[in-house]
PDB file of N, CA and C in Angstrom:
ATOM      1  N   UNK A   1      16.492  -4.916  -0.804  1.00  0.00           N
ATOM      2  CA  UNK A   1      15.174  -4.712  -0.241  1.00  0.00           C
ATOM      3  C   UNK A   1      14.574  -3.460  -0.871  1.00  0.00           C
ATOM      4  N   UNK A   2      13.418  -3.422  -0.992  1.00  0.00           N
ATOM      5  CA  UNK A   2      12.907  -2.457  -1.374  1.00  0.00           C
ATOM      6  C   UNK A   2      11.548  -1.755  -0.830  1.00  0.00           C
ATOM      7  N   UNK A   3      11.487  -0.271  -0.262  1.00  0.00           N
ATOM      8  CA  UNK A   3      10.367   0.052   0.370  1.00  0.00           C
ATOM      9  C   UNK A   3       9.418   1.232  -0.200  1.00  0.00           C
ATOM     10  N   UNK A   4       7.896   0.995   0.125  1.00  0.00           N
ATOM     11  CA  UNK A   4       7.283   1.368  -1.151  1.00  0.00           C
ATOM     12  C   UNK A   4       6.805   1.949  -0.100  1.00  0.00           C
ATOM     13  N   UNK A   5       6.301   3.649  -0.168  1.00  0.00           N
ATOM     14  CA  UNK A   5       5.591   4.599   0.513  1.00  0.00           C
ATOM     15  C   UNK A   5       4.473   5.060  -0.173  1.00  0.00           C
ATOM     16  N   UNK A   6       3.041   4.414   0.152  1.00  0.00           N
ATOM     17  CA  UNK A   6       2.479   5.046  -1.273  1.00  0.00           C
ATOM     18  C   UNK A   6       1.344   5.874  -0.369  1.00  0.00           C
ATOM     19  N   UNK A   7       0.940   6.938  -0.429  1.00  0.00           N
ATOM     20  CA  UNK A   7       0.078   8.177   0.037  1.00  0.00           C
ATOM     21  C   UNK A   7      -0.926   8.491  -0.665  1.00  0.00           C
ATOM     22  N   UNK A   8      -2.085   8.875  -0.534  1.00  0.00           N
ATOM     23  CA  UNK A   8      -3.114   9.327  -1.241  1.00  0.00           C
ATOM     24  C   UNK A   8      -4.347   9.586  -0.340  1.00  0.00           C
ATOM     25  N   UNK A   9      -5.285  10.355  -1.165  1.00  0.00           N
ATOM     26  CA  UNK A   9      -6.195  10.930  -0.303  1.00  0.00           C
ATOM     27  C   UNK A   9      -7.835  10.398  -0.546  1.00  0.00           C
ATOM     28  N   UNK A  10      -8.910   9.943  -0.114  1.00  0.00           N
ATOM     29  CA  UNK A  10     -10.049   9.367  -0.895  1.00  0.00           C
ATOM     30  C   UNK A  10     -11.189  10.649  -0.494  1.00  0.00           C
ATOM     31  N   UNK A  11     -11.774  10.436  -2.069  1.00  0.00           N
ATOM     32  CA  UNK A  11     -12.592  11.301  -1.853  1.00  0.00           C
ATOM     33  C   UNK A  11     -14.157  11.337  -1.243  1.00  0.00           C
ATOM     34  N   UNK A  12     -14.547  13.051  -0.862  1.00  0.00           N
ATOM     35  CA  UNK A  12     -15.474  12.570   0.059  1.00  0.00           C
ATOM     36  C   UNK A  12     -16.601  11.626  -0.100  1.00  0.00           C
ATOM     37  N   UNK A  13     -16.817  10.816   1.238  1.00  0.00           N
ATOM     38  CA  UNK A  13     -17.777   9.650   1.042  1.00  0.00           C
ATOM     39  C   UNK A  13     -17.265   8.589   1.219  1.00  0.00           C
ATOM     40  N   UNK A  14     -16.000   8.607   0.460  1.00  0.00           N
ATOM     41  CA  UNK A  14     -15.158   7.165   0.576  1.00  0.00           C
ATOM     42  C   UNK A  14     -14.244   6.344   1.136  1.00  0.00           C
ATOM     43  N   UNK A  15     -14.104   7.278   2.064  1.00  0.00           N
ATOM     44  CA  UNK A  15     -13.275   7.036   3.257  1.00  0.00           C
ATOM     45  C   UNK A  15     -13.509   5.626   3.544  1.00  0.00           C
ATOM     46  N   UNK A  16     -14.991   5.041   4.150  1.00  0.00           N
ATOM     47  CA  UNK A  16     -14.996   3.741   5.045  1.00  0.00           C
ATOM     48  C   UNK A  16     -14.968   2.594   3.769  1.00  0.00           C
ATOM     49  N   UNK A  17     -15.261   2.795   2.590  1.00  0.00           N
ATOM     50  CA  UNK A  17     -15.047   1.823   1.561  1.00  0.00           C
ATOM     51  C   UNK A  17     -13.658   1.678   1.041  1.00  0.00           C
ATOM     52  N   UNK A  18     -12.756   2.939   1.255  1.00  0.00           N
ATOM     53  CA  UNK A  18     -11.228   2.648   0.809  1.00  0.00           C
ATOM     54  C   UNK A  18     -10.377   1.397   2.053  1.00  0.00           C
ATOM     55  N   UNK A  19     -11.163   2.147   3.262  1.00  0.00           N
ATOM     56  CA  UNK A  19     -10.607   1.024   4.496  1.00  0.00           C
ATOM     57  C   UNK A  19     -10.701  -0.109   4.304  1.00  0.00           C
ATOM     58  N   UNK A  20     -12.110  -0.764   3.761  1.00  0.00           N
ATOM     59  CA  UNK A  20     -12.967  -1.880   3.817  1.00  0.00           C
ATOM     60  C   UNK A  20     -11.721  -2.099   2.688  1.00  0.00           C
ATOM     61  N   UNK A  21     -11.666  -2.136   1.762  1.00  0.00           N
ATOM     62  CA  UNK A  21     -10.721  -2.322   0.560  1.00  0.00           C
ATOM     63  C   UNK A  21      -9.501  -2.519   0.943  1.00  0.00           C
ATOM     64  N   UNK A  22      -9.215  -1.990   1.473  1.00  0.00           N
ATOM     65  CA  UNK A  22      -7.541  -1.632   1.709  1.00  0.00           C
ATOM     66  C   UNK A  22      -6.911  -2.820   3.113  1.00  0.00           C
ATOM     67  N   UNK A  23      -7.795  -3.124   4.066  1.00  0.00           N
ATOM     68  CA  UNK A  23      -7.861  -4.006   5.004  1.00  0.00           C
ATOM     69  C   UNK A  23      -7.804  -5.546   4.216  1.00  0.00           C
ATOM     70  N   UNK A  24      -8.458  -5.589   3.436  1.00  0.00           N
ATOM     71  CA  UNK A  24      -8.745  -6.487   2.541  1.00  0.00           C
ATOM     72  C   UNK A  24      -7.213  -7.118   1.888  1.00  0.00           C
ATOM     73  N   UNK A  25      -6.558  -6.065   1.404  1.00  0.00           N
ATOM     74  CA  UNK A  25      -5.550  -6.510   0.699  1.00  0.00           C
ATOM     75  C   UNK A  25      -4.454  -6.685   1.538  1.00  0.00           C
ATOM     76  N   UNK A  26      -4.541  -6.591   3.678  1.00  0.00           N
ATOM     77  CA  UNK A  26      -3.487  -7.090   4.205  1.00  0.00           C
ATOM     78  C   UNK A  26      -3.127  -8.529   4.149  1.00  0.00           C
ATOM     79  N   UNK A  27      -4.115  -9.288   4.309  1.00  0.00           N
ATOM     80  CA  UNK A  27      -3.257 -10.570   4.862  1.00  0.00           C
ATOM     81  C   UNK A  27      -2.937 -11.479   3.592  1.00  0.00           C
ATOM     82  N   UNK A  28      -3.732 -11.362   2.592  1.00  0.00           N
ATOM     83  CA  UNK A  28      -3.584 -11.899   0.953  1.00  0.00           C
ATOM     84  C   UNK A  28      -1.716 -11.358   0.910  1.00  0.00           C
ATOM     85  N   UNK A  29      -1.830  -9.901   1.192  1.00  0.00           N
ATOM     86  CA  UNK A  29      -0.177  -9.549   0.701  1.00  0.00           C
ATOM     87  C   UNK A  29       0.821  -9.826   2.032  1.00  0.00           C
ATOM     88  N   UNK A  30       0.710 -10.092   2.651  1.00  0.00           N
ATOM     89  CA  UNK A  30       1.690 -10.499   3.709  1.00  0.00           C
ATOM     90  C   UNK A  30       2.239 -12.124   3.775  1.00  0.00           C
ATOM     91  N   UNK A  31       1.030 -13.290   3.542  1.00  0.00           N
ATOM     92  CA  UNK A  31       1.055 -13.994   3.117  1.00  0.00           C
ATOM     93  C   UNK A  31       2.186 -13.931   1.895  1.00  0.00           C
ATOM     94  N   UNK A  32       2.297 -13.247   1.129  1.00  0.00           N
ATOM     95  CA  UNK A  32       3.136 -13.498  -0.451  1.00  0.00           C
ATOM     96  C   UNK A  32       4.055 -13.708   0.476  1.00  0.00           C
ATOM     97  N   UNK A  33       5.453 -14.582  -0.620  1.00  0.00           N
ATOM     98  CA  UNK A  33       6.564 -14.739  -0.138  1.00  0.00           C
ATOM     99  C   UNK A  33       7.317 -13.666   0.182  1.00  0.00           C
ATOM    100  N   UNK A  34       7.582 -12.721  -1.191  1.00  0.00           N
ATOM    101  CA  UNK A  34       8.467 -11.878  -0.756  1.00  0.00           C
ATOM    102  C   UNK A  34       8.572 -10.513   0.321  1.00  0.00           C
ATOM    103  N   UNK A  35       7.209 -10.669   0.853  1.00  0.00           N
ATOM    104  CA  UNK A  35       6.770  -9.360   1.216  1.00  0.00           C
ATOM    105  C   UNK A  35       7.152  -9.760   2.930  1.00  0.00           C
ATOM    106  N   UNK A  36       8.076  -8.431   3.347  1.00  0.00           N
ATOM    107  CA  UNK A  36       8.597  -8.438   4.707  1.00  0.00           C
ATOM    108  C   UNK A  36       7.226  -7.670   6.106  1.00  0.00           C
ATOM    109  N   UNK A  37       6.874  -6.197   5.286  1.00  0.00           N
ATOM    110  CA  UNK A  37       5.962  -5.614   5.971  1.00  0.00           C
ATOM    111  C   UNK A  37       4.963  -4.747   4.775  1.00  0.00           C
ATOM    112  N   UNK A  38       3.595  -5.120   5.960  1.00  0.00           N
ATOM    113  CA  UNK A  38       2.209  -4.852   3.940  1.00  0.00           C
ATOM    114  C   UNK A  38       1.639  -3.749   5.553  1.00  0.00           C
ATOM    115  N   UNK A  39       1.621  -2.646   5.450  1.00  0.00           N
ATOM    116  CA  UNK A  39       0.819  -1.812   6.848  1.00  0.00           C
ATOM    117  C   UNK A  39      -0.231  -0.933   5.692  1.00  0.00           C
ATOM    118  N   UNK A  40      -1.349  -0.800   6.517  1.00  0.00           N
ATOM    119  CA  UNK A  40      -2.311   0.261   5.788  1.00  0.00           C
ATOM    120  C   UNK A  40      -2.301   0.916   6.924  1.00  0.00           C
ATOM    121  N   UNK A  41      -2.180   2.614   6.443  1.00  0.00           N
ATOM    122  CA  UNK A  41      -2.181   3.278   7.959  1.00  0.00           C
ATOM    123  C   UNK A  41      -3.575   4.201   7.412  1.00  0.00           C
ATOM    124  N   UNK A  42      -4.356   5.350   8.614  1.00  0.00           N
ATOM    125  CA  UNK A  42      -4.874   5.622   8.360  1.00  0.00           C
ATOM    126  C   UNK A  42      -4.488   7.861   9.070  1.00  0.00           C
ATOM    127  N   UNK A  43      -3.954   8.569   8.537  1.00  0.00           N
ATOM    128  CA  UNK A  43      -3.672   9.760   9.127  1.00  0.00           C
ATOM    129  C   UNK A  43      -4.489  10.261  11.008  1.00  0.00           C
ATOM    130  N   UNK A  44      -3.689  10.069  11.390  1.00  0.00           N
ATOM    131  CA  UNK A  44      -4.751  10.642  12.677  1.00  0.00           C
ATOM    132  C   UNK A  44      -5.350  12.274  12.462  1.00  0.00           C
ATOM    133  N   UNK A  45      -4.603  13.286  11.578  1.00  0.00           N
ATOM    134  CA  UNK A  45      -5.396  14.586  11.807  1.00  0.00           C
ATOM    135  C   UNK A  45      -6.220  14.837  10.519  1.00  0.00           C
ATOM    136  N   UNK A  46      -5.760  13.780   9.783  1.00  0.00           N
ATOM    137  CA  UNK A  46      -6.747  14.268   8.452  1.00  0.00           C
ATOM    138  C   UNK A  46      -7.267  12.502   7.827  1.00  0.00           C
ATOM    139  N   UNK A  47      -8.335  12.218   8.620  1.00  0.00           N
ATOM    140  CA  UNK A  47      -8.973  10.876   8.458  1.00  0.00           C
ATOM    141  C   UNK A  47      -8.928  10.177   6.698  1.00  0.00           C
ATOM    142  N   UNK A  48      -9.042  10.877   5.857  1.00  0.00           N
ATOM    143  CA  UNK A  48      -9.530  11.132   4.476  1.00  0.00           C
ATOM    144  C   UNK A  48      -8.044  10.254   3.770  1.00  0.00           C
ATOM    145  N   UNK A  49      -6.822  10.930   4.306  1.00  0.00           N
ATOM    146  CA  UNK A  49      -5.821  10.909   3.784  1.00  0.00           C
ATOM    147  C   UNK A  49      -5.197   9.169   4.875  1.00  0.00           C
ATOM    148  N   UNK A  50      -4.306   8.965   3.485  1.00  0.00           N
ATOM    149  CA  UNK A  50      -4.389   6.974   4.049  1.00  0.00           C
ATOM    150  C   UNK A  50      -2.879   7.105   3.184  1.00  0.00           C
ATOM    151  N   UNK A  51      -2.139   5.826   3.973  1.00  0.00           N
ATOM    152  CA  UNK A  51      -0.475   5.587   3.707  1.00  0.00           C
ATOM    153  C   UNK A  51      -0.190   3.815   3.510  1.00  0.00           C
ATOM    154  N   UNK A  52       0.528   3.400   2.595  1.00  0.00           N
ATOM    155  CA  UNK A  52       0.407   1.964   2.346  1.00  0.00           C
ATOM    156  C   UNK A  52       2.250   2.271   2.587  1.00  0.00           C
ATOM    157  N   UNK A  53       2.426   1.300   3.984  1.00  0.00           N
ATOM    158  CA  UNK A  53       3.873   1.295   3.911  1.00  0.00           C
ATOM    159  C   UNK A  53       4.287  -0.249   4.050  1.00  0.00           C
ATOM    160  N   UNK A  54       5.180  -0.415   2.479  1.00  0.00           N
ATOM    161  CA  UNK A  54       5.487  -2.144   2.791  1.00  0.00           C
ATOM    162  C   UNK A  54       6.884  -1.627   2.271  1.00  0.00           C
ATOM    163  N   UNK A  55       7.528  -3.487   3.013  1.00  0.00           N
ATOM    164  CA  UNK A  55       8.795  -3.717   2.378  1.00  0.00           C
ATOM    165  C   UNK A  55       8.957  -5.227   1.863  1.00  0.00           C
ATOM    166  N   UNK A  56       9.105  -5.219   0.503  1.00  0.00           N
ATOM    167  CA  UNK A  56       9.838  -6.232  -0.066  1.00  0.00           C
ATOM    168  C   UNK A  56      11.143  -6.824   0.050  1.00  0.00           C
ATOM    169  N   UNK A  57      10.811  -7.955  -0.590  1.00  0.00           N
ATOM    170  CA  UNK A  57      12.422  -8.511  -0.695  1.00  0.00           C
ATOM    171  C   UNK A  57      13.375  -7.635  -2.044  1.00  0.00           C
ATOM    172  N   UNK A  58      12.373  -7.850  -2.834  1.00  0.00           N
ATOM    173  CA  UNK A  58      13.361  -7.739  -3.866  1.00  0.00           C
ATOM    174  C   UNK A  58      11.900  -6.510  -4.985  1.00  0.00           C
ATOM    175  N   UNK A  59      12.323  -5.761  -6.048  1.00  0.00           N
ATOM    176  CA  UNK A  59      11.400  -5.445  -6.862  1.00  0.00           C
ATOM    177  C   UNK A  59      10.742  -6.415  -7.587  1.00  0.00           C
ATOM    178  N   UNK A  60      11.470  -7.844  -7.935  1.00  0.00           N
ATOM    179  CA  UNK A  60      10.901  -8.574  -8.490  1.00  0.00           C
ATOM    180  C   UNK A  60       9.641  -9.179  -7.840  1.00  0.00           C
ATOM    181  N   UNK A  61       9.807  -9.350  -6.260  1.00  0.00           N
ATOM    182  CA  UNK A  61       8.389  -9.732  -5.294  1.00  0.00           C
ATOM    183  C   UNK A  61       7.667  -8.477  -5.735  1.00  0.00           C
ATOM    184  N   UNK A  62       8.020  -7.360  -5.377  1.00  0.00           N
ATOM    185  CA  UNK A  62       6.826  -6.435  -5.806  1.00  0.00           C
ATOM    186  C   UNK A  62       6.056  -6.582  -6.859  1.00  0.00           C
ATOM    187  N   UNK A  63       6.764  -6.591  -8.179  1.00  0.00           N
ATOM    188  CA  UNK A  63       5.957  -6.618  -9.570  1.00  0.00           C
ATOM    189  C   UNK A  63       5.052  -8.552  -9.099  1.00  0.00           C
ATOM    190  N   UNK A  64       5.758  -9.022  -8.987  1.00  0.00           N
ATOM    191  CA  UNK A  64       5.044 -10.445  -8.548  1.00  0.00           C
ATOM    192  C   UNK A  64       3.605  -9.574  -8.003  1.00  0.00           C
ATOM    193  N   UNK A  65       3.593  -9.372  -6.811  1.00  0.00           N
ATOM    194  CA  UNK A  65       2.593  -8.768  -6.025  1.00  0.00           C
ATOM    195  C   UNK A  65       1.462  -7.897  -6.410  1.00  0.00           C
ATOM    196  N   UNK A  66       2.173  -7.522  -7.695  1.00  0.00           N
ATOM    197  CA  UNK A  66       1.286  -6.466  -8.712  1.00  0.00           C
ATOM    198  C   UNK A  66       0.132  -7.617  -9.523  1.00  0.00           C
ATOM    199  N   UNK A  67       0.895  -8.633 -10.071  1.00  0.00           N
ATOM    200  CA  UNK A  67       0.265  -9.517 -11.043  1.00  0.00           C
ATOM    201  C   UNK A  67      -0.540 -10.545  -9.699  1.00  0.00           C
ATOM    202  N   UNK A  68      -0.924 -10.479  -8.567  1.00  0.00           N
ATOM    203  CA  UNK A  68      -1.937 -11.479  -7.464  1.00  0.00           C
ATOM    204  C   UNK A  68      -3.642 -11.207  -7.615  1.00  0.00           C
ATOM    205  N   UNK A  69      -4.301 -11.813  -7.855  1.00  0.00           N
ATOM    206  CA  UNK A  69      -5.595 -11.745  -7.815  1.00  0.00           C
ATOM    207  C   UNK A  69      -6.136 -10.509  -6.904  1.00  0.00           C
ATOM    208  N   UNK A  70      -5.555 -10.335  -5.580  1.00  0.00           N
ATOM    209  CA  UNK A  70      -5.881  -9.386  -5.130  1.00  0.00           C
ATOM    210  C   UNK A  70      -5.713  -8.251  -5.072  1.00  0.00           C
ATOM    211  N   UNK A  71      -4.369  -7.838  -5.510  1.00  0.00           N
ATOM    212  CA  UNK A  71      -3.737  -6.724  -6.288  1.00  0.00           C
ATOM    213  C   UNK A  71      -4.716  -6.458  -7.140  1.00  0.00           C
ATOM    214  N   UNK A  72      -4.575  -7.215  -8.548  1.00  0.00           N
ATOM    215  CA  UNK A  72      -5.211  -6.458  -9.682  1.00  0.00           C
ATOM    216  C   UNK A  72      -7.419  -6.079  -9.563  1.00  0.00           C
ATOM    217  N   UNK A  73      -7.703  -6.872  -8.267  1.00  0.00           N
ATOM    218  CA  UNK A  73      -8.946  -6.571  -8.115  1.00  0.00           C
ATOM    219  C   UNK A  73      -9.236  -4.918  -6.878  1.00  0.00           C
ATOM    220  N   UNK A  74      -7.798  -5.073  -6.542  1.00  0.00           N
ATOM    221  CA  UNK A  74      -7.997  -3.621  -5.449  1.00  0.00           C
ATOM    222  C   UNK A  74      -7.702  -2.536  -6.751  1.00  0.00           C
ATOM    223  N   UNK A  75      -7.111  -2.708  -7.794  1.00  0.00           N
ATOM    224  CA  UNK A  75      -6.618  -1.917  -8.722  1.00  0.00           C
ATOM    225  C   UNK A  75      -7.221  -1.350  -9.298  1.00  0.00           C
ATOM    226  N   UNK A  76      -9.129  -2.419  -9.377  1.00  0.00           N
ATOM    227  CA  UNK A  76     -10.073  -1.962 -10.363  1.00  0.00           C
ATOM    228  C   UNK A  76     -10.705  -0.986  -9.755  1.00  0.00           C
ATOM    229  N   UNK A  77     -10.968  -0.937  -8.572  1.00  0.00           N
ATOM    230  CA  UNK A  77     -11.424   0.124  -7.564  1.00  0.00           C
ATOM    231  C   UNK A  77     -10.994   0.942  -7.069  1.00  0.00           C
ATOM    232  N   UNK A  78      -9.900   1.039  -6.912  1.00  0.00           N
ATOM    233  CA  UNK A  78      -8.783   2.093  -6.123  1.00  0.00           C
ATOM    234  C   UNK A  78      -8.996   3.398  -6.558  1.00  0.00           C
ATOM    235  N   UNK A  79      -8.745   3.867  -8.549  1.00  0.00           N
ATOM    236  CA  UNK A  79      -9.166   4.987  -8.756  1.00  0.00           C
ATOM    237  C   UNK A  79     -10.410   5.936  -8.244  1.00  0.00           C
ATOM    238  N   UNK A  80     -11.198   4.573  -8.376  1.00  0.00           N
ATOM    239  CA  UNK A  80     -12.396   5.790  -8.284  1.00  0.00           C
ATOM    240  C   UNK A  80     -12.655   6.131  -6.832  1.00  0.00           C
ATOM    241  N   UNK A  81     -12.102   5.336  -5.903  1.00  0.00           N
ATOM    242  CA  UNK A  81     -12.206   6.256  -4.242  1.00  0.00           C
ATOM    243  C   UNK A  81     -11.016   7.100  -4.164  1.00  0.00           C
ATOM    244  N   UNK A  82     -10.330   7.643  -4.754  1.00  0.00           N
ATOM    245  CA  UNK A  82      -9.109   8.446  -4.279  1.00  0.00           C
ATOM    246  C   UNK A  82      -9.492   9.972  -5.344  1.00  0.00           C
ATOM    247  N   UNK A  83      -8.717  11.391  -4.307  1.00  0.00           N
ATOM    248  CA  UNK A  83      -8.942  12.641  -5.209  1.00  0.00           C
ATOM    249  C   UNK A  83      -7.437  12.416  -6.520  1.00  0.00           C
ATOM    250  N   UNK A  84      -7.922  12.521  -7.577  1.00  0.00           N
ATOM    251  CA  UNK A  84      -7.610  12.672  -8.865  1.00  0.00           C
ATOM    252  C   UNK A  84      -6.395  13.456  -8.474  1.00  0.00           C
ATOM    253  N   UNK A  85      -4.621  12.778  -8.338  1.00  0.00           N
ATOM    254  CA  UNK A  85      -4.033  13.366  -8.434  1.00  0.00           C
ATOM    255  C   UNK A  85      -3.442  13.609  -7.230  1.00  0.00           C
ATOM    256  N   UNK A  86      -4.210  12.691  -6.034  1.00  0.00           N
ATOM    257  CA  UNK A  86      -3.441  13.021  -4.870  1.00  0.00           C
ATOM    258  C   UNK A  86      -2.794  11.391  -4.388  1.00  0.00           C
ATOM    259  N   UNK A  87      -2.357  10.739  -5.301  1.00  0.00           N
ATOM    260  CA  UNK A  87      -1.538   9.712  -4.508  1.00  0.00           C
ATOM    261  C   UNK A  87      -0.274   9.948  -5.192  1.00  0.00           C
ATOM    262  N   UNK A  88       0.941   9.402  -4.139  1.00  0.00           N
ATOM    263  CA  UNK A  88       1.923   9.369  -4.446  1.00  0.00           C
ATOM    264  C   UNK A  88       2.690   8.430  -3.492  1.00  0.00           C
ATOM    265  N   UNK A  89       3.571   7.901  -5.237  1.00  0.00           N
ATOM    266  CA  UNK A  89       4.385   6.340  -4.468  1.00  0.00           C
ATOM    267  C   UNK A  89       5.490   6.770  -4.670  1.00  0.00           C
ATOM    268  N   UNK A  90       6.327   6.325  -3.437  1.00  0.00           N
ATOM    269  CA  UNK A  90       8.164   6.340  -3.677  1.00  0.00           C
ATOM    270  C   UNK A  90       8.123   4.789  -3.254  1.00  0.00           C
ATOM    271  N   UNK A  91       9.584   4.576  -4.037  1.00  0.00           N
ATOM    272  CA  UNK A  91       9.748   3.426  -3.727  1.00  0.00           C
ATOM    273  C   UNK A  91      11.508   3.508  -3.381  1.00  0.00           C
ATOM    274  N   UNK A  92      12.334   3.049  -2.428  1.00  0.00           N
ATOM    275  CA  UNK A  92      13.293   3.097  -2.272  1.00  0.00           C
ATOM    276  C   UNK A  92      14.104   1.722  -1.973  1.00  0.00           C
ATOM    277  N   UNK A  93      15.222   1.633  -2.577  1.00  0.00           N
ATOM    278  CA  UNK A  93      16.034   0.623  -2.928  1.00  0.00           C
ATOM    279  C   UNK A  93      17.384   0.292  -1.621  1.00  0.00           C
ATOM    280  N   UNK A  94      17.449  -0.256  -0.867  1.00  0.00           N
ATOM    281  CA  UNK A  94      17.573  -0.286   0.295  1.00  0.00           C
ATOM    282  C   UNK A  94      18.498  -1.763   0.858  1.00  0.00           C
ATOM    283  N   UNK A  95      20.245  -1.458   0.622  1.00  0.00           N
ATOM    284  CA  UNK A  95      20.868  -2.148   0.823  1.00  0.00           C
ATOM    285  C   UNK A  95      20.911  -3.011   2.035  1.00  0.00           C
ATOM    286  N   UNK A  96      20.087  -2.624   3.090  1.00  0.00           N
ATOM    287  CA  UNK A  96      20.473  -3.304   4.103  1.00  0.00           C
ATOM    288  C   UNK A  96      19.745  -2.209   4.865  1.00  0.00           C
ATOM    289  N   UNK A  97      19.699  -2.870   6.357  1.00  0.00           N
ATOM    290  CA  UNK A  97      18.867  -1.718   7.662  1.00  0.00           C
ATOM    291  C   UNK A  97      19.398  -2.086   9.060  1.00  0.00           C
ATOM    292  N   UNK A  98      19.366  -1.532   9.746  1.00  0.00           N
ATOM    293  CA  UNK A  98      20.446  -1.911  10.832  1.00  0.00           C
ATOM    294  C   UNK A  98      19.098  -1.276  12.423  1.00  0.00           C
ATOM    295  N   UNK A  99      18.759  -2.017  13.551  1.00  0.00           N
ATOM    296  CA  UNK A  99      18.331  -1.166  14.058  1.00  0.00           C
ATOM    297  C   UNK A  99      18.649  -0.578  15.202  1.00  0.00           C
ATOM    298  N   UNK A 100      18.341   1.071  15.188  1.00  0.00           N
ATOM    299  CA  UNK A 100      19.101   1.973  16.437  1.00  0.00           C
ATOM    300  C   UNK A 100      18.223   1.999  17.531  1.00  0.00           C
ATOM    301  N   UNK A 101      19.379   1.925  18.840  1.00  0.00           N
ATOM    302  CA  UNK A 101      17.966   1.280  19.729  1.00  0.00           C
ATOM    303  C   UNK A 101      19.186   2.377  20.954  1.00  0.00           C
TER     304      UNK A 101
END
């Protein structure tokens, strides 16, 4: 499994068009096969700043997910609402998950 944390910040103005965008690309990517959880979050103390937390099956669903119509059309837009330099993706490789309750 694999889980992708990706962070970034949009710049001012663009806040309600990154949402509009970003809402957009839930149910297209959840729908995909391999994809377990597609969340767009939005920071509660700093509105501006936005978190894409999914989990795949495999990296190969991811790169799949990269090459989807809706992927590569959020891709064409994405730069220009975000500050230059403030996103950042981890992606972690993730044998298994167990849950503590």
């Amino acid at each position: 499994m694999l889980i992708v944390i990706a962070k970034f910040r949009t710049k001012p103005g663009c806040r309600e068009r990154m949402m509009e965008l970003s809402k957009g690309m839930l149910t297209p990517s959840r729908n995909e096969e391999g994809c377990i959880v597609y969340e767009f979050l939005q920071d509660p103390f700093d509105p501006d700043s936005f978190t894409f937390y999914e989990k795949w099956r495999s990296r190969h669903d991811l790169d799949l997910h990269f090459e989807e119509p809706h992927f590569k059309e959020f891709e064409k837009t994405f730069p220009e609402l975000i500050v230059n330099g403030s996103e950042n993706i981890v992606a972690y490789e993730v044998a298994g998950e167990s849950v503590i309750a």
